[in-house]
Protein backbone atom coordinates (compact mmCIF):
# COMPACT_ATOMS: atom_id res chain seq x y z
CA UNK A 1 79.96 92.55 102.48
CA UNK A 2 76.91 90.26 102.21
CA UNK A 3 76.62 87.80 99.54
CA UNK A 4 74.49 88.55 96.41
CA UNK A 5 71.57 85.54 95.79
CA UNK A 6 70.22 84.97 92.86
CA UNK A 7 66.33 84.76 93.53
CA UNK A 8 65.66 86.35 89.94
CA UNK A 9 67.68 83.28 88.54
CA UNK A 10 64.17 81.55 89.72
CA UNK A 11 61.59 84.59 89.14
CA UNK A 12 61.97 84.53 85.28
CA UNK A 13 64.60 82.36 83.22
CA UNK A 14 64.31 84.02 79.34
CA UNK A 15 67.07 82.60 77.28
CA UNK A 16 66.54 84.46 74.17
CA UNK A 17 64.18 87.38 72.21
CA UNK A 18 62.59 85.27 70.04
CA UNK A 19 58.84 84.53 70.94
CA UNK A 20 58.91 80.80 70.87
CA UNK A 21 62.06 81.25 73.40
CA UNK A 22 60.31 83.25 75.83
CA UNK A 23 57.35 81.01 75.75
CA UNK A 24 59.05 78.45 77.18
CA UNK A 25 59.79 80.32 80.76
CA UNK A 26 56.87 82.40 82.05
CA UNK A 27 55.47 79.17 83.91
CA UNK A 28 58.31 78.47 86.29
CA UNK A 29 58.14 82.21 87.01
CA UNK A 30 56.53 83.43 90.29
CA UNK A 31 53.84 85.82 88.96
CA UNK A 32 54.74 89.77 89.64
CA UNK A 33 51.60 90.90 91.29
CA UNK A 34 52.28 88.34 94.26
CA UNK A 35 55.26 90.35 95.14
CA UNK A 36 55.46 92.99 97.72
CA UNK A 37 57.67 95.92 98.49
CA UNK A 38 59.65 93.74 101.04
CA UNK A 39 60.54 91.07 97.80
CA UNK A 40 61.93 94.26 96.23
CA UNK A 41 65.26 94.00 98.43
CA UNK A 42 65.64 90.61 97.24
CA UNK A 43 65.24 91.52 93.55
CA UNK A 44 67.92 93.91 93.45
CA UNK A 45 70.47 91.64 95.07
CA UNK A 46 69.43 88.98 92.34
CA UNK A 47 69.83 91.53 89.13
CA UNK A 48 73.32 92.10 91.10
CA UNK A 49 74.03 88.92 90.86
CA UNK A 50 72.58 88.09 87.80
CA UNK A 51 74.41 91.32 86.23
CA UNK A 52 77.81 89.52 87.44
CA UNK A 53 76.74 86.66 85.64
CA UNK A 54 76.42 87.89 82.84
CA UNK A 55 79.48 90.61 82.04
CA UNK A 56 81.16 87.43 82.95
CA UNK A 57 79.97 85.40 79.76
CA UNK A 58 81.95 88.31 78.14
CA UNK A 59 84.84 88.39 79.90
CA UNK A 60 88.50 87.59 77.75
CA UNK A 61 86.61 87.86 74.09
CA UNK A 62 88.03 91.54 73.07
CA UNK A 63 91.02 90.25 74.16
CA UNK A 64 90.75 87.04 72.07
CA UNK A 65 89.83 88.51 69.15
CA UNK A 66 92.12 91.00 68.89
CA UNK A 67 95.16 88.73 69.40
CA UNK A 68 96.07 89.59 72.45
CA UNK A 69 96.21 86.07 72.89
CA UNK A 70 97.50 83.16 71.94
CA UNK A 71 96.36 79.29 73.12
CA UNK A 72 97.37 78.34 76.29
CA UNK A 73 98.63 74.96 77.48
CA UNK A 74 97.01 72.26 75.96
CA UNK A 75 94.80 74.58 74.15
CA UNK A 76 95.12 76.33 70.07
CA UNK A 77 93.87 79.23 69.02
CA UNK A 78 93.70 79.58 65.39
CA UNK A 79 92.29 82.74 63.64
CA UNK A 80 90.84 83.88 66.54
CA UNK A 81 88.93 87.12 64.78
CA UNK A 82 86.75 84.57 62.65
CA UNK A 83 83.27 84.10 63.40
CA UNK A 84 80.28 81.89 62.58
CA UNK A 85 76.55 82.37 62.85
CA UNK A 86 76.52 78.49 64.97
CA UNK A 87 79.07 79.38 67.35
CA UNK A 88 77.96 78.69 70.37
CA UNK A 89 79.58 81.33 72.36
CA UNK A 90 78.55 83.91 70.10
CA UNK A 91 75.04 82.56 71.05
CA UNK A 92 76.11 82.24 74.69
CA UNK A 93 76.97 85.80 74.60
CA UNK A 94 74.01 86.95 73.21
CA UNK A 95 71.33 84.98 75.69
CA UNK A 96 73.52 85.85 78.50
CA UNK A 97 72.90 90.00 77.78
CA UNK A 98 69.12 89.20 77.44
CA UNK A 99 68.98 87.14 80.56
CA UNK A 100 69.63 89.89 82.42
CA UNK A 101 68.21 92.51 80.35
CA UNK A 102 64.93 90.32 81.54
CA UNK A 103 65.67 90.69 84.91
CA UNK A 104 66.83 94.02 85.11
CA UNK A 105 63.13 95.44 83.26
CA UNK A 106 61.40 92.59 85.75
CA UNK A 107 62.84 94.77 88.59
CA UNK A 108 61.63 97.82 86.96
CA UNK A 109 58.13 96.34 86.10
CA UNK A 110 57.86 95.71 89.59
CA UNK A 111 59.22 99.08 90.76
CA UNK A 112 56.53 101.05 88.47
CA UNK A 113 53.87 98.72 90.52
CA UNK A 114 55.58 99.68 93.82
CA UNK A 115 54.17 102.93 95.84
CA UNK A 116 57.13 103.49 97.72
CA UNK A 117 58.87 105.47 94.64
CA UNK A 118 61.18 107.63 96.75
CA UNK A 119 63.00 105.00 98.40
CA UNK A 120 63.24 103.16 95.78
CA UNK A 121 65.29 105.59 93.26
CA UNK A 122 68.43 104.26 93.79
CA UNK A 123 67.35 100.53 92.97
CA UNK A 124 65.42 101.93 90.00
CA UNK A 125 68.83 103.97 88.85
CA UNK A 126 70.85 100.81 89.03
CA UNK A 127 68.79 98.93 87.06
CA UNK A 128 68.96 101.39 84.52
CA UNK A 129 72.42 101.67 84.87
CA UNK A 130 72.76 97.75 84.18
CA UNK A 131 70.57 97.93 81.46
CA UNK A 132 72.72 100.84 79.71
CA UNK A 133 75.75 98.45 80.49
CA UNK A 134 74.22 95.04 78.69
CA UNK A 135 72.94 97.07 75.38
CA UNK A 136 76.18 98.41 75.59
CA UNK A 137 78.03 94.81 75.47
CA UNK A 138 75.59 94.48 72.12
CA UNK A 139 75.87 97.27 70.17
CA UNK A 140 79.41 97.52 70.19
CA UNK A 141 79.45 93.76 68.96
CA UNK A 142 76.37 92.83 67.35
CA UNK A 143 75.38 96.78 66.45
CA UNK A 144 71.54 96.67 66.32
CA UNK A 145 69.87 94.28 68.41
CA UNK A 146 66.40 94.47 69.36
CA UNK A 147 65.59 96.76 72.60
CA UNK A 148 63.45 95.68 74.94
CA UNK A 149 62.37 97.80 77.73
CA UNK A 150 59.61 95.74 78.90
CA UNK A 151 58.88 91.74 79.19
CA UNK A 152 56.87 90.80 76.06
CA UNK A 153 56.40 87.79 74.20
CA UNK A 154 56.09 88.98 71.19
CA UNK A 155 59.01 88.65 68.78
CA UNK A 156 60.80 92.51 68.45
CA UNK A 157 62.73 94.05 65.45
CA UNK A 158 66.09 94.53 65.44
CA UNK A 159 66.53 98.49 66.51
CA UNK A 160 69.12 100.39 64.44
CA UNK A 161 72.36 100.91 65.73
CA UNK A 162 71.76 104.36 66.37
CA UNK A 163 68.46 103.43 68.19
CA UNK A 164 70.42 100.91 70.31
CA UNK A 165 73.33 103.64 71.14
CA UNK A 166 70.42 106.00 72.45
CA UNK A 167 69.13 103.04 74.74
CA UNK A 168 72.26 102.95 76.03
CA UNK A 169 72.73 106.62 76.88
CA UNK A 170 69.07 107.18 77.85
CA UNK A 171 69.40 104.39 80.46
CA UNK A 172 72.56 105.96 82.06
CA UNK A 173 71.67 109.15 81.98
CA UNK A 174 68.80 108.53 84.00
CA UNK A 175 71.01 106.41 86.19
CA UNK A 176 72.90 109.38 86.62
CA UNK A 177 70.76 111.13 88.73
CA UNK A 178 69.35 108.50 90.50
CA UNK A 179 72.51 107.02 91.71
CA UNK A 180 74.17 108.18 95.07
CA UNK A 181 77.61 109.69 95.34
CA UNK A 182 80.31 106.66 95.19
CA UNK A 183 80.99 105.13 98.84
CA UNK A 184 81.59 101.67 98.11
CA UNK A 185 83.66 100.46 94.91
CA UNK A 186 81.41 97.38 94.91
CA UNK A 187 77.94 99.32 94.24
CA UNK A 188 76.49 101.54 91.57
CA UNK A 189 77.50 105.37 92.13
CA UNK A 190 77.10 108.30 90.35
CA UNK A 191 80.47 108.16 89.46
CA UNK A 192 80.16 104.70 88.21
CA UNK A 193 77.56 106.10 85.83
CA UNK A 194 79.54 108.42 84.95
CA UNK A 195 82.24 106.93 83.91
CA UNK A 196 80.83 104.72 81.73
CA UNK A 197 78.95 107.21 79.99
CA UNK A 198 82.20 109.37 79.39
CA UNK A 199 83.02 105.57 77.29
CA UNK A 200 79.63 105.63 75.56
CA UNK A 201 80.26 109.21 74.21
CA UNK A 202 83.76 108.70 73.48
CA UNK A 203 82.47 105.39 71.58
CA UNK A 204 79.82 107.70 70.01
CA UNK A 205 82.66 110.55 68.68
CA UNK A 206 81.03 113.09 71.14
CA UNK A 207 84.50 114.59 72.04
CA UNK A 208 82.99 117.31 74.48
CA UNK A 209 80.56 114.86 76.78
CA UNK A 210 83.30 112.31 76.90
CA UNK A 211 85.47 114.91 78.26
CA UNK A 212 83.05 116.46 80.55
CA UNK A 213 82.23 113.19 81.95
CA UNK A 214 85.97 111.75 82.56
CA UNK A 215 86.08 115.22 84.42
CA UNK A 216 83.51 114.53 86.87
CA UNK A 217 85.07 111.68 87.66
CA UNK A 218 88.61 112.65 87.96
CA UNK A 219 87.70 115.61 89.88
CA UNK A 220 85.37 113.74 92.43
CA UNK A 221 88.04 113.38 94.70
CA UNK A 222 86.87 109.96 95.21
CA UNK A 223 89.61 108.04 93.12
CA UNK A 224 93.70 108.18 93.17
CA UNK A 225 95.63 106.22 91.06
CA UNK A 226 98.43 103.45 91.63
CA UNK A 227 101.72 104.47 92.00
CA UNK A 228 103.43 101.21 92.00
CA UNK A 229 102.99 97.34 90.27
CA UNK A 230 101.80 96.22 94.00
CA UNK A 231 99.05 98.85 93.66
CA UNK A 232 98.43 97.95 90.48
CA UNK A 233 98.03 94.39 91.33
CA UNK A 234 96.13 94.79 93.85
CA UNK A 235 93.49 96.35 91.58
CA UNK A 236 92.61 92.14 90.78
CA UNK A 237 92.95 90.59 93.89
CA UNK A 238 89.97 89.40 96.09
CA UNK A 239 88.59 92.07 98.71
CA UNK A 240 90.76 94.77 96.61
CA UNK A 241 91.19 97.63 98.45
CA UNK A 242 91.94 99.72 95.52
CA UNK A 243 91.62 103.23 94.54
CA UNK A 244 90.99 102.79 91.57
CA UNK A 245 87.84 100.78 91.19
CA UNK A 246 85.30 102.67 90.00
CA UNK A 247 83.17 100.34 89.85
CA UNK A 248 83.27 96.07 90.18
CA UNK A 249 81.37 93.04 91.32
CA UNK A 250 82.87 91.63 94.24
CA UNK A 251 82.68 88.07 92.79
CA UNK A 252 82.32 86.36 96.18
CA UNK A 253 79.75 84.16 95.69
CA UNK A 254 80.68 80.53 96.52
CA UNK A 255 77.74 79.40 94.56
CA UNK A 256 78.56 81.17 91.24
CA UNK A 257 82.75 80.76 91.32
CA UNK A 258 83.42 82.93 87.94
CA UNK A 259 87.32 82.07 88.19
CA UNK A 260 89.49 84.38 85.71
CA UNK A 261 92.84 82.15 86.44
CA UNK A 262 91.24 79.18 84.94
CA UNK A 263 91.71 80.52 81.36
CA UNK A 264 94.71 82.17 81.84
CA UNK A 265 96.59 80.90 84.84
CA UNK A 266 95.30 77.77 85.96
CA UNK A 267 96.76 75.72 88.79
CA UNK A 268 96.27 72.61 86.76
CA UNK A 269 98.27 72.02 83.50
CA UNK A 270 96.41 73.05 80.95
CA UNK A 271 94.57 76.78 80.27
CA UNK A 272 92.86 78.43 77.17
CA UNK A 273 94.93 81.50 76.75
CA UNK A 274 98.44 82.93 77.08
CA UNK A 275 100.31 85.98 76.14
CA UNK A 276 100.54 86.43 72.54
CA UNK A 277 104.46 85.72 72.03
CA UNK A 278 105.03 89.71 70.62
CA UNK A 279 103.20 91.37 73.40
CA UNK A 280 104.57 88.99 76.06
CA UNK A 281 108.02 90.22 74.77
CA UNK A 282 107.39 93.97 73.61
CA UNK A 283 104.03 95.15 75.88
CA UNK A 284 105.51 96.37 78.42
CA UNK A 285 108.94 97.51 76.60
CA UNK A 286 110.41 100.89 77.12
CA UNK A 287 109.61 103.71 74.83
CA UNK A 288 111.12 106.26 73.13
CA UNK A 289 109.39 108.95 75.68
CA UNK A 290 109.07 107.13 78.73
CA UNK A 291 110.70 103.81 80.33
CA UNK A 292 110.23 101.05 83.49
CA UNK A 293 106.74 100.27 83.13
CA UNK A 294 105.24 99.36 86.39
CA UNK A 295 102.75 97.37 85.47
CA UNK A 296 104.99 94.66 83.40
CA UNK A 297 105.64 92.70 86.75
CA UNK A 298 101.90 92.61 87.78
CA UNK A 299 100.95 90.98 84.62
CA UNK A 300 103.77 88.95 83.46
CA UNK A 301 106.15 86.68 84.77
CA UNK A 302 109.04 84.53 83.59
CA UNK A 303 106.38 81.99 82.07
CA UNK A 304 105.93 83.26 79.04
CA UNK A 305 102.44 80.99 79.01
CA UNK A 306 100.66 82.38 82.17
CA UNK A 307 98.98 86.34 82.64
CA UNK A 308 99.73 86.65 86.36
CA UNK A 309 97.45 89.48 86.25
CA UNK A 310 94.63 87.49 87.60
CA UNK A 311 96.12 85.25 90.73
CA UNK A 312 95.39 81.82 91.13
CA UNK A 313 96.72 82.01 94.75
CA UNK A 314 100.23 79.84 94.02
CA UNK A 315 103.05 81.59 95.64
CA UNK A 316 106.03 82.75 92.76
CA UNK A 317 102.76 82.63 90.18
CA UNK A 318 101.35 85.96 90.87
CA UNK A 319 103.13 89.13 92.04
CA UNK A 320 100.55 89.60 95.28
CA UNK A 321 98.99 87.17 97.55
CA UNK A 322 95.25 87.15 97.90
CA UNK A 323 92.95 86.27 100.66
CA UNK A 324 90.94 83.96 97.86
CA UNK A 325 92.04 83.79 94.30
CA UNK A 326 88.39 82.61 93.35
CA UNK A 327 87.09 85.92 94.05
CA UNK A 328 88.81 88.09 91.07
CA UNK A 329 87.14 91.15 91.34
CA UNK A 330 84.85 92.02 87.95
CA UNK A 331 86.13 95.30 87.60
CA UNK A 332 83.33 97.68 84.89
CA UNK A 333 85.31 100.90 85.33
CA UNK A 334 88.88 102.32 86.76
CA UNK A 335 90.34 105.63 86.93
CA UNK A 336 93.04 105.61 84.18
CA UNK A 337 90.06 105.23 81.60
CA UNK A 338 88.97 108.42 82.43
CA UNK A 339 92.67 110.17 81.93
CA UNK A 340 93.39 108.09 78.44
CA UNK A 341 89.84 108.76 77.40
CA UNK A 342 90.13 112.36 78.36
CA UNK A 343 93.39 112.91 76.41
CA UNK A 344 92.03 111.08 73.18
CA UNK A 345 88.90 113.47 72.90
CA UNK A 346 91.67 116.57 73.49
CA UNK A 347 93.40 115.39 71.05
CA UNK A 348 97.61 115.68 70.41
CA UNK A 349 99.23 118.82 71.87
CA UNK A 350 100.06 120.55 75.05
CA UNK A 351 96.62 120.08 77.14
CA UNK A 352 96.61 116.26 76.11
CA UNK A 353 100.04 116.44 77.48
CA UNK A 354 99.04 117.97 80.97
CA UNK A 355 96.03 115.34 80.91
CA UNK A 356 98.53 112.39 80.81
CA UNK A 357 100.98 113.49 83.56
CA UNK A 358 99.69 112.01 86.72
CA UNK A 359 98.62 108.67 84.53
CA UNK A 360 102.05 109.07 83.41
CA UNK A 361 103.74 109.60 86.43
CA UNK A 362 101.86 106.99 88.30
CA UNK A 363 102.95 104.08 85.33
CA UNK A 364 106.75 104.92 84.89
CA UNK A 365 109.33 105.37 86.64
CA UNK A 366 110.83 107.68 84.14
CA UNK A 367 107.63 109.16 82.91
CA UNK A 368 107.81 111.27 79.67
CA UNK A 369 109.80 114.45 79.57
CA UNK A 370 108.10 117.65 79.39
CA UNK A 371 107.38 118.75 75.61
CA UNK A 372 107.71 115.30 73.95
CA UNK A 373 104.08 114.20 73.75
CA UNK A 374 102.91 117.68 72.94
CA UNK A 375 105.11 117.28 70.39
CA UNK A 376 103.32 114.16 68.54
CA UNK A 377 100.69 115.16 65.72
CA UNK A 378 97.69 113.09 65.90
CA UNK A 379 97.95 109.59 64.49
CA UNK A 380 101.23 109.65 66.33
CA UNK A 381 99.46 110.57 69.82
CA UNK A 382 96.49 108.37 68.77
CA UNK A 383 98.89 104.93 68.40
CA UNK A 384 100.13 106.33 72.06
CA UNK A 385 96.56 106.61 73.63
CA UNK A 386 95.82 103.01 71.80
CA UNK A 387 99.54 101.68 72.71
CA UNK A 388 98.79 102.75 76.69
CA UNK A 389 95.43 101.38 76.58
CA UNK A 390 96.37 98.20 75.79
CA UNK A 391 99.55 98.36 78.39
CA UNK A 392 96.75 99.12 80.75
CA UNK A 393 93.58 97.24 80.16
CA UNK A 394 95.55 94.15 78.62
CA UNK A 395 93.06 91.15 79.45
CA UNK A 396 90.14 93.54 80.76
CA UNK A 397 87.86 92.94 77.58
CA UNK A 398 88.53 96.31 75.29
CA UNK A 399 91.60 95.95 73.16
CA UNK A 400 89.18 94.39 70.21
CA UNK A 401 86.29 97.18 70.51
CA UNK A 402 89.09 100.26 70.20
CA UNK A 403 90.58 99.14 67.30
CA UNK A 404 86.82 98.94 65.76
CA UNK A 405 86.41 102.57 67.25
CA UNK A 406 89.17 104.17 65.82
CA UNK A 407 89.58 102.13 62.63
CA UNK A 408 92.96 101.34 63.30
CA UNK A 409 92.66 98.19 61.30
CA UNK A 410 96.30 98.42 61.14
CA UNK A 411 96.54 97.27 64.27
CA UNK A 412 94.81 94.42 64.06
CA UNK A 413 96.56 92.72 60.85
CA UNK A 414 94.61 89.08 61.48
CA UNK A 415 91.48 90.47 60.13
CA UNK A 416 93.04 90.37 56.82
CA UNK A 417 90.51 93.04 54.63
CA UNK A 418 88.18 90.57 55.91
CA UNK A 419 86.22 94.31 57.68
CA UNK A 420 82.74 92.16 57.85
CA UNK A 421 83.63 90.63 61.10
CA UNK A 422 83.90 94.14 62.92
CA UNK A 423 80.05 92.95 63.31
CA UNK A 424 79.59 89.86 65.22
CA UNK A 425 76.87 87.36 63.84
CA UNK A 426 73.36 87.36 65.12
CA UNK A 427 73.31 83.76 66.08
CA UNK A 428 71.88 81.50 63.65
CA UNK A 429 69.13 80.32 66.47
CA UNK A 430 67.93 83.78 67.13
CA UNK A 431 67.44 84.14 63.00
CA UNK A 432 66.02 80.75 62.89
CA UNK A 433 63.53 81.54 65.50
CA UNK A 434 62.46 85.41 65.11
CA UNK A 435 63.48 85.97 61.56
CA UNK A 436 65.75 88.65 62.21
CA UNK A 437 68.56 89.71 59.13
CA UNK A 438 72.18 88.56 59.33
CA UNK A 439 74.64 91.25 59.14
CA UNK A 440 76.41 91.05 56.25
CA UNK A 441 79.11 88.93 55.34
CA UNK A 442 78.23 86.32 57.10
């Protein structure tokens, strides 16, 4: 697969919303009407690359602040769900998002100006799709943010939350049809829309379109899942030949190494994160219902400091080998979402239970016996759901963002009644510069 390059990294550089931000890039910007259709191949392999970029600048932080973590090596992490207006990552986070939310509507600008409209649908459906996916990283942190749909520099409101949520499902909807059928787990599909939609709704409460859209997925004949911890492991290993991407980045760019071991398994001595010392222990541990986890040897090993889930390429430190353990694939979307998902918005009882049996039967060797999660009532089944998501997605950025869903605030005893942080900070910069409100608490 050819390499992404970043030419919109030099086309237009925002770093922020604010007006006296945006002020400060326009001249280093090649202007738009100096493009031509031929540039427009160029500009979607740059908001590709630039997209990487920035889900990157968010990868590990629902993990972090929802203690699946503890410090690594050389490292402490102390009350990791505490926040502060002058962080700087919570700044970095935000900038990143808008970055490419710049890019992405400089792609569409341009696409509106271009008279080859046909050909260019799919281009114009993954830029919405990206667009859905970066207000989708802000609302469920930040809740409303402003929405830009077009370059301005002029300073814009903060949107509701509700406005920001219909951004977000707007953008993929029209993505939806736009996209092509899935072919290649490293571009946008329909499915990949899809998918993430079925999230959005499910985030959202909208039980029926999270369920019709898991469906499409699951039933697209497209996807199979793992049946073993080598498949499963293989899911995170460079040039993954998984069937279970959905959708990633390929993260093979030389010139933009986004390296997932370095926090977590590092070749060197020291690394930001390990395993929280419970879940290292008790993740993966049999159940009542079900035993032999599959997955327990793809992310953890005798080191009780190092998530082998993302290789670093040392032989006896990860449970596959890889071709290049700097090219972690960024995984958006993977099939057992869709069956967990699915089986949430059914709710407990026998047709969450037929949901759950090839997820089931694909994770444990001795998968649950027939009856027994039928049997559940619903907070039961829902700690189940929440229980396999994080057995599944541990260290894939969502264990922080479902506890907020459900308000299972049990679950996440660190926060202390301290509920205000379930809203990240608008960074102190962005209020210093465009007057926007703090969310409260802070």
């Amino acid at each position: 697969m050819k390499k992404y390059f970043s030419i919109l990294a030099l086309l237009f550089l925002i770093t922020g919303c604010s007006k006296q931000v945006d002020e400060i890039s326009p001249r280093h910007a090649i202007e738009q009407d100096d493009l031509t259709d031929g540039d427009i191949g160029k500009l979607r392999n740059g908001v590709y690359a630039q997209a990487e970029v920035g889900v990157f600048s968010f990868a590990f932080d629902f993990d972090k602040r929802a203690s699946n973590f503890r410090g690594g090596p050389g490292f402490s992490l102390v009350d990791p769900v505490n926040m502060s207006p002058s962080e700087s990552n919570i700044l970095s986070m935000w900038r990143s998002a808008y970055n490419r939310i710049a890019d992405i509507n400089f792609l569409l600008e341009t696409l509106d100006k271009s008279a080859n409209t046909t050909a260019n649908q799919t281009i114009r459906g993954e830029a919405l799709y990206f667009r859905g996916l970066f207000y989708y990283l802000l609302v469920t942190r930040w809740g409303g943010v402003p929405v830009l749909t077009k370059r301005t520099f002029e300073i814009i409101p903060r949107a509701t939350e509700a406005e920001v949520w219909k951004q977000v499902t707007d953008d993929l909807g029209a993505a939806e049809l736009l996209l092509p059928v899935f072919s290649n787990k490293f571009y946008l599909s329909k499915q990949a829309a899809q998918a993430l939609l079925a999230r959005v709704y499910q985030a959202l409460g909208d039980n029926a379109r999270a369920i019709t859209y898991a469906d499409m997925v699951i039933n697209s004949g497209k996807f199979s899942l793992a049946a073993d911890a080598i498949g499963y492991a293989s899911n995170f290993i460079a040039a993954s030949d998984s069937k279970e991407i959905i959708f990633g980045f390929v993260n093979s760019n030389v010139n933009s190494r986004k390296l997932f071991y370095q926090s977590v398994n590092d070749v060197d001595g020291t690394w930001e994160f390990s395993p929280a010392t419970s879940l290292f222990t008790a993740l993966y541990a049999n159940a009542t219902n079900r035993t032999g986890d599959k997955r327990k040897t793809a992310v953890f090993s005798a080191d009780n400091t190092r998530i082998i889930k993302f290789p670093n390429g040392k032989t006896g430190q990860q449970l596959v080998s890889t071709a290049n353990a700097d090219a972690t694939p960024l995984i958006i979307s993977r099939l057992p979402e869709m069956y967990l998902l699915k089986a949430e918005a059914v709710d407990a009882g026998a047709s969450a239970e037929t949901v759950l049996a090839p997820y089931f039967a694909a994770r444990y060797t001795t998968p649950p016996a027939a009856g027994t999660i039928a049997a559940l009532n619903s907070t039961d089944f829902q700690s189940l759901v929440l229980n396999e998501r994080q057995r599944e997605f541990y260290g894939e950025g969502y264990r922080w963002y479902e506890i907020k869903r459900t308000n299972r605030l049990d679950l996440l005893p660190s926060l202390a009644g301290r509920n205000y942080l379930l809203y990240y900070p608008i960074p102190q910069v962005e209020i210093d510069l465009a007057g926007y409100t703090q969310n409260p608490g802070y």
